[in-house]
C-alpha atoms as a PDB file:
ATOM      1  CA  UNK A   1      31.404 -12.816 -23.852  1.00  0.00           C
ATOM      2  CA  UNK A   2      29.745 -15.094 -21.633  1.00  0.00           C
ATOM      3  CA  UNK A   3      28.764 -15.014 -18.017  1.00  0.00           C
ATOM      4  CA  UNK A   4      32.214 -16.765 -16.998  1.00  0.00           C
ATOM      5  CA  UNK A   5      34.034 -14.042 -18.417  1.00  0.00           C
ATOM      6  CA  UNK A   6      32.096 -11.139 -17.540  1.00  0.00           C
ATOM      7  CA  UNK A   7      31.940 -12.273 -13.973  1.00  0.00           C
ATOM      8  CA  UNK A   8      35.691 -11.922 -14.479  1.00  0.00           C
ATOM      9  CA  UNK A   9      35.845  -8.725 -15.955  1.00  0.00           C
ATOM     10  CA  UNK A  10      33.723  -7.519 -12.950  1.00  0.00           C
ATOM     11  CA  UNK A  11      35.670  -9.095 -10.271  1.00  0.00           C
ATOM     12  CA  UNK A  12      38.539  -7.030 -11.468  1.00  0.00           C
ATOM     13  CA  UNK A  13      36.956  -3.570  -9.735  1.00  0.00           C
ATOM     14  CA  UNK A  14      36.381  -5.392  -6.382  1.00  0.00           C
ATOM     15  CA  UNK A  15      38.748  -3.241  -4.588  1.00  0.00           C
ATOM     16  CA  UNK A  16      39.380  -0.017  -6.678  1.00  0.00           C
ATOM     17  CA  UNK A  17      37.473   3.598  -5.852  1.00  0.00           C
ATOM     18  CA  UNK A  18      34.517   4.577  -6.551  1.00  0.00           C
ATOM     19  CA  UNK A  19      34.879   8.020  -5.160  1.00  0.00           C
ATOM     20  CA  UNK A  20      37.899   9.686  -4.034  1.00  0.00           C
ATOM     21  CA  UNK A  21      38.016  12.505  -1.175  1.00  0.00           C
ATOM     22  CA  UNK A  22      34.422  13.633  -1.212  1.00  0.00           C
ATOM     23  CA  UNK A  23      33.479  16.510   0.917  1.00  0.00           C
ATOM     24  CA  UNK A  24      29.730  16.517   2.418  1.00  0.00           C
ATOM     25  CA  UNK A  25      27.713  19.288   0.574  1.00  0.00           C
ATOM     26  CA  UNK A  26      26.508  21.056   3.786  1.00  0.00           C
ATOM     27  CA  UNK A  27      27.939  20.598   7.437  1.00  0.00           C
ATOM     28  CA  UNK A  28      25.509  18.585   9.776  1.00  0.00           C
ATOM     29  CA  UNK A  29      23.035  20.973  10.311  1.00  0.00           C
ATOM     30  CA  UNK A  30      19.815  21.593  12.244  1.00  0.00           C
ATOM     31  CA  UNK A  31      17.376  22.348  10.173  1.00  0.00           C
ATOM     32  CA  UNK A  32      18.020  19.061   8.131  1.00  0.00           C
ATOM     33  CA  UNK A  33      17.379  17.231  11.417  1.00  0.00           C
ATOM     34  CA  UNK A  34      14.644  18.670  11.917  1.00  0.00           C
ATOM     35  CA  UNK A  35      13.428  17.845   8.305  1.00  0.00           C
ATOM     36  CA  UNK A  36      14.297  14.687   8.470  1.00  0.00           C
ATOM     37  CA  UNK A  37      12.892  13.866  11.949  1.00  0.00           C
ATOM     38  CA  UNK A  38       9.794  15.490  11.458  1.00  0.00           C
ATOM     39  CA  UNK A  39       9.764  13.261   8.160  1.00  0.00           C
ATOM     40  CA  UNK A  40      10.295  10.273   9.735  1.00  0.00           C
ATOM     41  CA  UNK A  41       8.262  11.012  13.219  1.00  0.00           C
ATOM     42  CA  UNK A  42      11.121  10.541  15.473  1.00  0.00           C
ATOM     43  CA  UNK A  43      10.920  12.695  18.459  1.00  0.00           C
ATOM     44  CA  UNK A  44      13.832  11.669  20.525  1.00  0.00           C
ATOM     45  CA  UNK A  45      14.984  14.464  22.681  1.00  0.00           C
ATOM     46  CA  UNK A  46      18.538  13.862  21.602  1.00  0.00           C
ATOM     47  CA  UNK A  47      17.954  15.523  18.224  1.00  0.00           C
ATOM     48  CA  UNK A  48      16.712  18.820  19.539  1.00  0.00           C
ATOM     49  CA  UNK A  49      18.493  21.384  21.777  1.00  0.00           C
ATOM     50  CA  UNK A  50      21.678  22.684  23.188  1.00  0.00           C
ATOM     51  CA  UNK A  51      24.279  19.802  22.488  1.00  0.00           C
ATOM     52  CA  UNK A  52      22.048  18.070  19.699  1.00  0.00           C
ATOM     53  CA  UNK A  53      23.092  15.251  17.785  1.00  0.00           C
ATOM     54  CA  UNK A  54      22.563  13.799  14.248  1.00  0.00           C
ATOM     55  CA  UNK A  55      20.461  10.691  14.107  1.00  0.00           C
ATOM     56  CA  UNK A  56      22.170   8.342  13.018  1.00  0.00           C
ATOM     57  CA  UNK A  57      20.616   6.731  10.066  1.00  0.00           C
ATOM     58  CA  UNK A  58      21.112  10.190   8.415  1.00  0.00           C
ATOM     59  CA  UNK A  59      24.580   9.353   8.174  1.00  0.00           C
ATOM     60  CA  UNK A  60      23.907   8.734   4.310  1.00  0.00           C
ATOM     61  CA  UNK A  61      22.141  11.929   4.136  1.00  0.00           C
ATOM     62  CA  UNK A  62      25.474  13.816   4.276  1.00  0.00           C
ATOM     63  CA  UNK A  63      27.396  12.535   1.490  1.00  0.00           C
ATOM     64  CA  UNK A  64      24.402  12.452  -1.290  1.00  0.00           C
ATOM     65  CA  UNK A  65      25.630  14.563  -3.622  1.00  0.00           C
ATOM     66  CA  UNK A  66      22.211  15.706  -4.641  1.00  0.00           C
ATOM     67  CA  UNK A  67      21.103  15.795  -8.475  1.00  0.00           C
ATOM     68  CA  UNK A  68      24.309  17.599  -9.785  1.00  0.00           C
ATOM     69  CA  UNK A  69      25.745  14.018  -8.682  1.00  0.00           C
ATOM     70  CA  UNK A  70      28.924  13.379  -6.016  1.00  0.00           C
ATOM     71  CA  UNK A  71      32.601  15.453  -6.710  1.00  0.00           C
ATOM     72  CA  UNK A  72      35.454  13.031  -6.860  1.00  0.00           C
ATOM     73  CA  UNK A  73      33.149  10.168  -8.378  1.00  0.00           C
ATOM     74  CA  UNK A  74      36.315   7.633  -9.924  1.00  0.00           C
ATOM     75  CA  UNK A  75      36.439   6.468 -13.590  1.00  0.00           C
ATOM     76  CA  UNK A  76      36.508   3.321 -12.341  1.00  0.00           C
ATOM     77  CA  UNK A  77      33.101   3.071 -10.790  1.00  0.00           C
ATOM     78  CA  UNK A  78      31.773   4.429 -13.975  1.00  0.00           C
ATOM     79  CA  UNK A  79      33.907   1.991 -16.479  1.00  0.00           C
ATOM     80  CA  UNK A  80      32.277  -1.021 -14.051  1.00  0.00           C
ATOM     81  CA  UNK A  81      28.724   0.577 -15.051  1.00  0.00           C
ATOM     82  CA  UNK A  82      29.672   0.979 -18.610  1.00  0.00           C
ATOM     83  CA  UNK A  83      30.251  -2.610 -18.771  1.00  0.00           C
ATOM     84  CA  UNK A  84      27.263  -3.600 -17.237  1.00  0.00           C
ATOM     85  CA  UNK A  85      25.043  -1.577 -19.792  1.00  0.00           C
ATOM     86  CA  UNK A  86      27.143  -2.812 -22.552  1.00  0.00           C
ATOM     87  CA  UNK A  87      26.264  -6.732 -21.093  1.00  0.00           C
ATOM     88  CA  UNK A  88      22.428  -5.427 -21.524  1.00  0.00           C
ATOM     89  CA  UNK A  89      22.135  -5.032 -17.705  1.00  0.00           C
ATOM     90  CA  UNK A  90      20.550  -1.337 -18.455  1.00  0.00           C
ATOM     91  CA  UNK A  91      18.525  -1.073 -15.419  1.00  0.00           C
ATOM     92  CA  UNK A  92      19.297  -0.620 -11.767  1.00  0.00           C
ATOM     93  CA  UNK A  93      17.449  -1.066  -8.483  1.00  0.00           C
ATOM     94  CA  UNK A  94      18.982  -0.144  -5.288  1.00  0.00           C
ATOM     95  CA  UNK A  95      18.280  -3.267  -2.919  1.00  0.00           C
ATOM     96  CA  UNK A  96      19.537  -2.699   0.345  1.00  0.00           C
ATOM     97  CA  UNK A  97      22.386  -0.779   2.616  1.00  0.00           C
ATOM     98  CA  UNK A  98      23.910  -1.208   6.108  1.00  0.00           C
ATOM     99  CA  UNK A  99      25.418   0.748   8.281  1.00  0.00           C
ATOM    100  CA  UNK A 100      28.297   1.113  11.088  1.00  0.00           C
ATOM    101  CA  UNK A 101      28.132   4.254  13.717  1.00  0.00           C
ATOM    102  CA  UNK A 102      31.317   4.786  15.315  1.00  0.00           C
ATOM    103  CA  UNK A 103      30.524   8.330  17.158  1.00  0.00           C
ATOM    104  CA  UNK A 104      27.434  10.484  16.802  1.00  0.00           C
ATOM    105  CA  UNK A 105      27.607  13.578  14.183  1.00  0.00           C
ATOM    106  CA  UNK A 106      26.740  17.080  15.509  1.00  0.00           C
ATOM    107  CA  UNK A 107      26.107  20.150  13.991  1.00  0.00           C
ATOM    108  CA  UNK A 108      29.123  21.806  12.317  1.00  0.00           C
ATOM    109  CA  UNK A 109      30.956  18.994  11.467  1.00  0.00           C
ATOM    110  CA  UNK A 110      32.089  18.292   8.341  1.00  0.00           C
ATOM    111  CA  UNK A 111      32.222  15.372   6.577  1.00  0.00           C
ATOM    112  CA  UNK A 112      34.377  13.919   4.023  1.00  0.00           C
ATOM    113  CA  UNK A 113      34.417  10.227   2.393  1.00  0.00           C
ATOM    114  CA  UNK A 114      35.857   7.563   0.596  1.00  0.00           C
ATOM    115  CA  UNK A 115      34.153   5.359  -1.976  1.00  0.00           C
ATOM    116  CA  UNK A 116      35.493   1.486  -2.846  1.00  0.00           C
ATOM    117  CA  UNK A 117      34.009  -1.065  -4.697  1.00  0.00           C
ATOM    118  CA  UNK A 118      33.415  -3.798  -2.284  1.00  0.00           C
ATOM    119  CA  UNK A 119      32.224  -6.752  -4.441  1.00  0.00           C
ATOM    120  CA  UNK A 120      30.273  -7.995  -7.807  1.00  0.00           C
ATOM    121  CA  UNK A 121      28.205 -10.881  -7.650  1.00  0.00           C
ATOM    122  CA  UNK A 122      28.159 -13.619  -9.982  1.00  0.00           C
ATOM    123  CA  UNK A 123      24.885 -13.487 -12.492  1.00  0.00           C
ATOM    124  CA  UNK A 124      21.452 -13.774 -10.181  1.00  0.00           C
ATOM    125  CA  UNK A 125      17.947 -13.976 -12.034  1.00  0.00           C
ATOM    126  CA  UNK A 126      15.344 -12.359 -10.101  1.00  0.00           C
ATOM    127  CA  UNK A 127      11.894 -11.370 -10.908  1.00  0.00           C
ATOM    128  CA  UNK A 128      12.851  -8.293 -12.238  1.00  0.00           C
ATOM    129  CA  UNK A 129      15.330  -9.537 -14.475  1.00  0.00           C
ATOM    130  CA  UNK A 130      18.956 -11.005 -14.465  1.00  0.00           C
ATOM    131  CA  UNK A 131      22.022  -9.171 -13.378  1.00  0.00           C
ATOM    132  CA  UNK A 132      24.478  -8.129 -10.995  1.00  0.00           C
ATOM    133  CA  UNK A 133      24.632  -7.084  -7.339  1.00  0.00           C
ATOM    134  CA  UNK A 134      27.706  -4.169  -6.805  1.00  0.00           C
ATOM    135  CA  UNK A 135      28.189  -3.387  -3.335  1.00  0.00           C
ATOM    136  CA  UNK A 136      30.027  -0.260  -2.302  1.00  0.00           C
ATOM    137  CA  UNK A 137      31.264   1.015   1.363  1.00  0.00           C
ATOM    138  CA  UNK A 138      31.773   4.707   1.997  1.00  0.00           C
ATOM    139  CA  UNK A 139      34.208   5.502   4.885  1.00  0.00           C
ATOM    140  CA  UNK A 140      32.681   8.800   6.518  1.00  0.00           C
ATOM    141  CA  UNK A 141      35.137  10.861   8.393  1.00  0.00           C
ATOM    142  CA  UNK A 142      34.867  14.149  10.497  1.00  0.00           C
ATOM    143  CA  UNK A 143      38.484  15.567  10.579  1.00  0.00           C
ATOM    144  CA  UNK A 144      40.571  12.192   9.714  1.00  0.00           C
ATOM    145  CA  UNK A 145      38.550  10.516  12.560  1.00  0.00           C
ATOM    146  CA  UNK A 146      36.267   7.529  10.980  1.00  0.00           C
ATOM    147  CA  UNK A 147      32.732   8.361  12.138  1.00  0.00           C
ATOM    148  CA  UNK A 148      30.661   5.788  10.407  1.00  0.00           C
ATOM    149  CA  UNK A 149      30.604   3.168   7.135  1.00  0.00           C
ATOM    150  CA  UNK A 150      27.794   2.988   4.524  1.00  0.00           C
ATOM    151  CA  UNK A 151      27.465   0.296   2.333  1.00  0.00           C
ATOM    152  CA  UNK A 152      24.855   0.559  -0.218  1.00  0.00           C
ATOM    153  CA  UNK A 153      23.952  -2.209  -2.419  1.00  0.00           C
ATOM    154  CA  UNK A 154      22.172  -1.812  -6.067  1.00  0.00           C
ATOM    155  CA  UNK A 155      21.144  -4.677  -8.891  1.00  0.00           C
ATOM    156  CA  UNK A 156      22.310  -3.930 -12.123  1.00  0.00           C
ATOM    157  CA  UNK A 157      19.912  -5.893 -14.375  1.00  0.00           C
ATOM    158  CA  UNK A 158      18.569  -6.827 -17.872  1.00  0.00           C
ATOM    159  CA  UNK A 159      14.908  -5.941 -17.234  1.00  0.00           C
ATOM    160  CA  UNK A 160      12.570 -10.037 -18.102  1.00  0.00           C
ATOM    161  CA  UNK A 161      10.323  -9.849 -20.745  1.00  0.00           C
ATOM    162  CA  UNK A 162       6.642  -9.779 -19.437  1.00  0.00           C
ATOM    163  CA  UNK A 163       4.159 -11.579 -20.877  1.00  0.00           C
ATOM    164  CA  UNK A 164       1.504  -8.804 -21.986  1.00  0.00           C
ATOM    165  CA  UNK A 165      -1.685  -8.432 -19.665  1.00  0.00           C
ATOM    166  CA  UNK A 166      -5.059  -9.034 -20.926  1.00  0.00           C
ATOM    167  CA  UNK A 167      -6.885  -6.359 -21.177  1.00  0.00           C
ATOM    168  CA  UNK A 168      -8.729  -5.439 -17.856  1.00  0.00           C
ATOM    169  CA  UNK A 169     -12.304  -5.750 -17.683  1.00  0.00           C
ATOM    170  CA  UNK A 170     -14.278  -2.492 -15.981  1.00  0.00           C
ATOM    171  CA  UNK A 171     -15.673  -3.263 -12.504  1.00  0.00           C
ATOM    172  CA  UNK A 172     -19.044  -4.682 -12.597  1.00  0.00           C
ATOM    173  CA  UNK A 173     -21.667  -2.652 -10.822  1.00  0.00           C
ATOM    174  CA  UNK A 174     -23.827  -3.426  -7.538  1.00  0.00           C
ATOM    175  CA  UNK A 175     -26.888  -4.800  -9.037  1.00  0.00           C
ATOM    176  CA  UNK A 176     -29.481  -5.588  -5.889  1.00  0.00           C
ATOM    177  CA  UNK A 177     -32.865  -5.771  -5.464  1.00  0.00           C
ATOM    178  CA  UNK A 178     -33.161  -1.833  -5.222  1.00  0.00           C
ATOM    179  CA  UNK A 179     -31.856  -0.655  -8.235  1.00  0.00           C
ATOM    180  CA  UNK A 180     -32.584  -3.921 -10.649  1.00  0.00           C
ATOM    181  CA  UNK A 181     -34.827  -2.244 -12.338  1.00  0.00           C
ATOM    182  CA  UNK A 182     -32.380   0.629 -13.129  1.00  0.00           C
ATOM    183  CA  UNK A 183     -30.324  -1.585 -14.841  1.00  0.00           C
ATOM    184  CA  UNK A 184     -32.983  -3.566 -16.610  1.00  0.00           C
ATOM    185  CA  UNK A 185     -33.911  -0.185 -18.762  1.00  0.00           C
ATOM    186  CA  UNK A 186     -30.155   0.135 -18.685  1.00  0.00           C
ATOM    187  CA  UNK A 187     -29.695  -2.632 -20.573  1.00  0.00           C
ATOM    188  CA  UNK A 188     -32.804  -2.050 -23.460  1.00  0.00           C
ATOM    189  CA  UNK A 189     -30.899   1.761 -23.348  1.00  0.00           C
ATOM    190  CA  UNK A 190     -33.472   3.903 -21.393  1.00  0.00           C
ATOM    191  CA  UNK A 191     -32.349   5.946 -18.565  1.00  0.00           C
ATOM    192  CA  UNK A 192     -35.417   5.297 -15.811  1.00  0.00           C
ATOM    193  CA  UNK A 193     -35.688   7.831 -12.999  1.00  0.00           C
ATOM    194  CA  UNK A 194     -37.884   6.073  -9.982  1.00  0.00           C
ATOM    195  CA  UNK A 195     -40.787   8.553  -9.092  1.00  0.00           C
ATOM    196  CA  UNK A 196     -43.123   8.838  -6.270  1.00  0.00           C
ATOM    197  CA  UNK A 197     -46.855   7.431  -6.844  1.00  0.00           C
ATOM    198  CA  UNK A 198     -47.910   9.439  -3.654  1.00  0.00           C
ATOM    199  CA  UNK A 199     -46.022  13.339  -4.372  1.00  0.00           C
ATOM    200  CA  UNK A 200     -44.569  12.612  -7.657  1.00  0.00           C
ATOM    201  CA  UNK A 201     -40.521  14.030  -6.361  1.00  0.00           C
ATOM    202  CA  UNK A 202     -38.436  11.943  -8.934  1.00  0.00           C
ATOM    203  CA  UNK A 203     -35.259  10.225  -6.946  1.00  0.00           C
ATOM    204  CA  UNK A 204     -32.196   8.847  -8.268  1.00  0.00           C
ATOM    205  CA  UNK A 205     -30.385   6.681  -7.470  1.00  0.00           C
ATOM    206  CA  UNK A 206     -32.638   4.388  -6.770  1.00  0.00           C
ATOM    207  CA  UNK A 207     -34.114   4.022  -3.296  1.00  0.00           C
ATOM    208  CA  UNK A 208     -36.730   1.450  -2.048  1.00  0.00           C
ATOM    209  CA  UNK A 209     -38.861   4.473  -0.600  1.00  0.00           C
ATOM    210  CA  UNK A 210     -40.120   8.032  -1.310  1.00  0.00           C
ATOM    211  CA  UNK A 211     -37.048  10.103   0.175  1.00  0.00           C
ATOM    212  CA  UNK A 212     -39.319  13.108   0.547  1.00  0.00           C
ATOM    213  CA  UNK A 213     -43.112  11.847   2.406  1.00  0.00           C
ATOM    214  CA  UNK A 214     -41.600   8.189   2.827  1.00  0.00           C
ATOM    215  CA  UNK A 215     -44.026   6.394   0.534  1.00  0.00           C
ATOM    216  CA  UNK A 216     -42.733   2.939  -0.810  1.00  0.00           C
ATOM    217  CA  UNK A 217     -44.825   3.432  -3.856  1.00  0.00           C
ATOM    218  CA  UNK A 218     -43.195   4.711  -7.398  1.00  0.00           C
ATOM    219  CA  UNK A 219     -43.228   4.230 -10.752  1.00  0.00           C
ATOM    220  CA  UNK A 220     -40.621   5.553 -13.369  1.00  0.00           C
ATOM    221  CA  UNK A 221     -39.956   8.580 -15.864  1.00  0.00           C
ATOM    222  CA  UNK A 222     -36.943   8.016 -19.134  1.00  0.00           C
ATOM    223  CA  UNK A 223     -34.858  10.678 -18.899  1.00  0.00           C
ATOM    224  CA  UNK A 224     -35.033  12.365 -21.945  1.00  0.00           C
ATOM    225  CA  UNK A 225     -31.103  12.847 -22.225  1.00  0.00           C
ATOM    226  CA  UNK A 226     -30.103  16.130 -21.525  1.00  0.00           C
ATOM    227  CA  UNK A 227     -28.089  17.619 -19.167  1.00  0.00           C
ATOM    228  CA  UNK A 228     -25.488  19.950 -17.766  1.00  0.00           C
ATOM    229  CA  UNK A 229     -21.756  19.617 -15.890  1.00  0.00           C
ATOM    230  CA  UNK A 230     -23.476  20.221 -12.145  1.00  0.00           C
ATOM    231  CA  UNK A 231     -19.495  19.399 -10.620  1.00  0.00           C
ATOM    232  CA  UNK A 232     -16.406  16.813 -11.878  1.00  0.00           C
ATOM    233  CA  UNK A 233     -13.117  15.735 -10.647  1.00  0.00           C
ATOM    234  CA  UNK A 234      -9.966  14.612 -12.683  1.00  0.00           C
ATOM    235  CA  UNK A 235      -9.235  11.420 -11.671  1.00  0.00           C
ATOM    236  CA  UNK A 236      -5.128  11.344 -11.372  1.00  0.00           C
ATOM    237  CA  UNK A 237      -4.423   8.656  -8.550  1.00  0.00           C
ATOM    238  CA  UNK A 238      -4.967   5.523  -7.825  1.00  0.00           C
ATOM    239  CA  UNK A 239      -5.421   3.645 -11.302  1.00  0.00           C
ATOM    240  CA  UNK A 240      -8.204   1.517 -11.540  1.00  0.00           C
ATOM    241  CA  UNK A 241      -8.226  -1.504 -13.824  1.00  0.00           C
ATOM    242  CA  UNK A 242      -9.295  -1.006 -17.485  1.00  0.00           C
ATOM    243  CA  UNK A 243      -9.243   3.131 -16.773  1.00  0.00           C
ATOM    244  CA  UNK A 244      -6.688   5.121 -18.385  1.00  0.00           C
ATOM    245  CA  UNK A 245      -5.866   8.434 -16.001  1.00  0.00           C
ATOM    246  CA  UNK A 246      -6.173  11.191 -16.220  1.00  0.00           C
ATOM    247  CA  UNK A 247      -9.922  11.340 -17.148  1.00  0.00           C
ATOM    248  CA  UNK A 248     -12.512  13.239 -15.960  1.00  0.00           C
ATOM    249  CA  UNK A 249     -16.485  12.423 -14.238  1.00  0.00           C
ATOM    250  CA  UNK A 250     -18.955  14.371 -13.563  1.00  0.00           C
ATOM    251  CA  UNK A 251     -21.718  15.080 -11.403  1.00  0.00           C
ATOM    252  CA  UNK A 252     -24.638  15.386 -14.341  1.00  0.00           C
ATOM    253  CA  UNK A 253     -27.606  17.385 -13.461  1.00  0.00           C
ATOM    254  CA  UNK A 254     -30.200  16.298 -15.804  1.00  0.00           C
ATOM    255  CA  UNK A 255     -33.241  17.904 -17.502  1.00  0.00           C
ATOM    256  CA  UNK A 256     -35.403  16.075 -14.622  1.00  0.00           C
ATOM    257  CA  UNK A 257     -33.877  17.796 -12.026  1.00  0.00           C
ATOM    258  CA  UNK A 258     -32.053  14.804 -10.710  1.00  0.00           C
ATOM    259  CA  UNK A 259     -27.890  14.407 -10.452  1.00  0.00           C
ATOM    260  CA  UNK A 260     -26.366  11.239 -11.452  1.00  0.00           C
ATOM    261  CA  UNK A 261     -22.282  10.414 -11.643  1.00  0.00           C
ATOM    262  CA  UNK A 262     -20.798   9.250 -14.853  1.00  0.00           C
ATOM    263  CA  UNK A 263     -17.895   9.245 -17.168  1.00  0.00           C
ATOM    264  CA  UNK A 264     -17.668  12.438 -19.314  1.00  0.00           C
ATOM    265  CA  UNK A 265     -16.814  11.336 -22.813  1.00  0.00           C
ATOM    266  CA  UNK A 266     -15.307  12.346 -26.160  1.00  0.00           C
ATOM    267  CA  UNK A 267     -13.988  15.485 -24.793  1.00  0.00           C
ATOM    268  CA  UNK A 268     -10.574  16.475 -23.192  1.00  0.00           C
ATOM    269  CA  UNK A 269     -10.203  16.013 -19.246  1.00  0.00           C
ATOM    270  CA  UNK A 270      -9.394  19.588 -19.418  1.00  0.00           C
ATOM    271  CA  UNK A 271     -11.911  21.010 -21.191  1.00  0.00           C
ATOM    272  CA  UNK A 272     -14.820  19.950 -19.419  1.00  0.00           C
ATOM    273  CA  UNK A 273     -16.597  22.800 -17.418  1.00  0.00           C
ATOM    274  CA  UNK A 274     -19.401  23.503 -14.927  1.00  0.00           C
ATOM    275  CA  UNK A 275     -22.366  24.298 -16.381  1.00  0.00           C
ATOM    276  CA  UNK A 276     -21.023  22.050 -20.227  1.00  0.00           C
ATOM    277  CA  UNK A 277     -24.242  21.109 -21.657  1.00  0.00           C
ATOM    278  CA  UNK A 278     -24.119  17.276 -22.434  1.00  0.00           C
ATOM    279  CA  UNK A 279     -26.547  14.319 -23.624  1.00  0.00           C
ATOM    280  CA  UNK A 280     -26.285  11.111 -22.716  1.00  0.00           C
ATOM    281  CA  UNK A 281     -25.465   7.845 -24.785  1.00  0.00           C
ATOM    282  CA  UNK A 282     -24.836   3.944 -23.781  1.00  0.00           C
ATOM    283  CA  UNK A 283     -21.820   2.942 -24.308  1.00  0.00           C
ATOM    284  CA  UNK A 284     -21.153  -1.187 -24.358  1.00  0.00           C
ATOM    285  CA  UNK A 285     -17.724  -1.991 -23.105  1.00  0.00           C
ATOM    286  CA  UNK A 286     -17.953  -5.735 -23.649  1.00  0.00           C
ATOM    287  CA  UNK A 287     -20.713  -8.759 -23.681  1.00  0.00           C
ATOM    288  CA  UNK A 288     -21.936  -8.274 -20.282  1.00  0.00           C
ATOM    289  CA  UNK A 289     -21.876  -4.408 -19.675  1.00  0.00           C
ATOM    290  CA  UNK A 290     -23.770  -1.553 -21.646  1.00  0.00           C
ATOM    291  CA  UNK A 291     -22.784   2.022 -19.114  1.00  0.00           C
ATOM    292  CA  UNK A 292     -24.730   5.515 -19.243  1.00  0.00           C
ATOM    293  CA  UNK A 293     -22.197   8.059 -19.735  1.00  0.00           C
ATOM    294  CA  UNK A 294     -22.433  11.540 -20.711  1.00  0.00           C
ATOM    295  CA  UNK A 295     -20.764  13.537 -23.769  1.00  0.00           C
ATOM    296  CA  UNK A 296     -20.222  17.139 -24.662  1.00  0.00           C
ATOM    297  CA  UNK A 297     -23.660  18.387 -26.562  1.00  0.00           C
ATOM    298  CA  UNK A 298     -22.160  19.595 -30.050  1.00  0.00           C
ATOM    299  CA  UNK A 299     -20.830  22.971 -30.048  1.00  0.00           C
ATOM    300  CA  UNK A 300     -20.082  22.844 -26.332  1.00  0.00           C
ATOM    301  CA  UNK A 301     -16.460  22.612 -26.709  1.00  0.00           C
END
């Protein structure tokens, strides 16, 4: 079948129901205004009070028919879906809607509505694929009396091939005259902790002066390697490019005495602990960038 005659096929619902005598699922009601306004942050006085009304952009609020899906919901609406999927437009997008207020809703009333299928557009490509707009428009009524129209608007689409992403590279760290050195022994795989020449305190990370008697003096200490869970966080939210959530990092308190944040490796998000004994490795995660990160000591697990 091609586009021609599917466009055909589609036409042929412009007109017919979508849902038939649908009944709201709660009468307007104040403490869904008050949800919803709250929500949204409107504080118009008109909402609130002795002789309240309903804003009116929740007008669509009380005919959703929730997750058990709308009563009265007509074959034909679904038989124009059916044929979409069947055309490989699987995937849907809601796009847009508009609406018409005729009188204000108040708690109490109820509402009841009518579903048609307004139109089909021809085939549209979009970014997101290729497909079909179907626009419907809802009559609402309060006791026969036409109170408002809805029309809501989705894409029914064939979701476009993407070209895979390369793989995403891990941030590069802040490498500045401070803490070059740092990453120098970094990259010939020794962990150097900066230490006072004038009281000997050991500082990380990196500072260009003593943070304890202020001396700009040091010299440096390897860490030996070994370490415990101090604190961590599971990282959930936002992503981060080349980071695969959920994962966990940790504040390491090493042998030295000083704390230093890293990846905890080779081990379960949700099995690392406070007080997990680790050691540390380098890890290389491409040509330019060799990372200290910590892993579970053996047995730790």
């Amino acid at each position: 079948m091609d586009d021609d005659d599917l466009h055909r096929r589609l036409k042929a619902y412009e007109g017919r129901p979508a849902a038939v005598a649908g009944t709201g699922r709660d009468p307007v009601n104040a403490p869904m205004i008050r949800h919803w306004c709250e929500a949204m942050g409107d504080r118009n006085p008109a909402y609130t009070g002795p002789g309240a009304i309903a804003p009116p952009a929740m007008l669509q609020a009380w005919i959703m028919g929730g997750l058990s899906g709308h009563q009265g919901r007509a074959q034909a609406y679904d038989e124009l879906l059916t044929l979409l999927d069947d055309a490989g437009c699987t995937a849907v997008v809601a796009t847009d809607c508009e609406q018409e207020y005729l009188r204000p809703l108040r708690p109490g009333d109820e509402v009841a509505f009518d579903t048609v299928i307004e139109s089909v557009s021809p085939r549209k490509t979009t970014k997101l694929g290729a497909g079909h707009f179907v626009t419907t428009r809802t009559d609402v009524r309060v006791a026969g009396t036409l109170v408002g129209t809805h029309r809501f608007r989705i894409l029914k689409y064939a979701p476009a091939t993407r070209n895979p992403r390369p793989p995403e590279r891990r941030p590069r760290p802040v490498v500045n005259r401070d803490n070059a050195g740092f990453w120098e022994g970094v990259r010939d795989r020794r962990f150097l902790i900066q230490r006072c020449a004038v009281c000997d305190t050991l500082r990380f990370p990196w500072l260009p002066g003593c943070n304890a008697c202020g001396a700009p003096e040091w010299d440096v200490v390897e860490a030996g390697g070994a370490g415990t869970v101090f604190s961590y966080v599971v990282m959930h939210h936002p992503p981060f490019p080349a980071f695969s959530p959920p994962y966990a990092v940790g504040l390491i308190e090493l042998a030295e005495g000083v704390r230093v944040i890293s990846d905890v490796v080779d081990v379960p998000y949700d099995k690392v602990r406070v007080g997990m004994p680790v050691e540390l490795e380098f890890r290389t995660y491409d040509d330019e960038l060799t990372l200290p990160v910590f892993r579970a000591r053996e047995g730790a697990v």
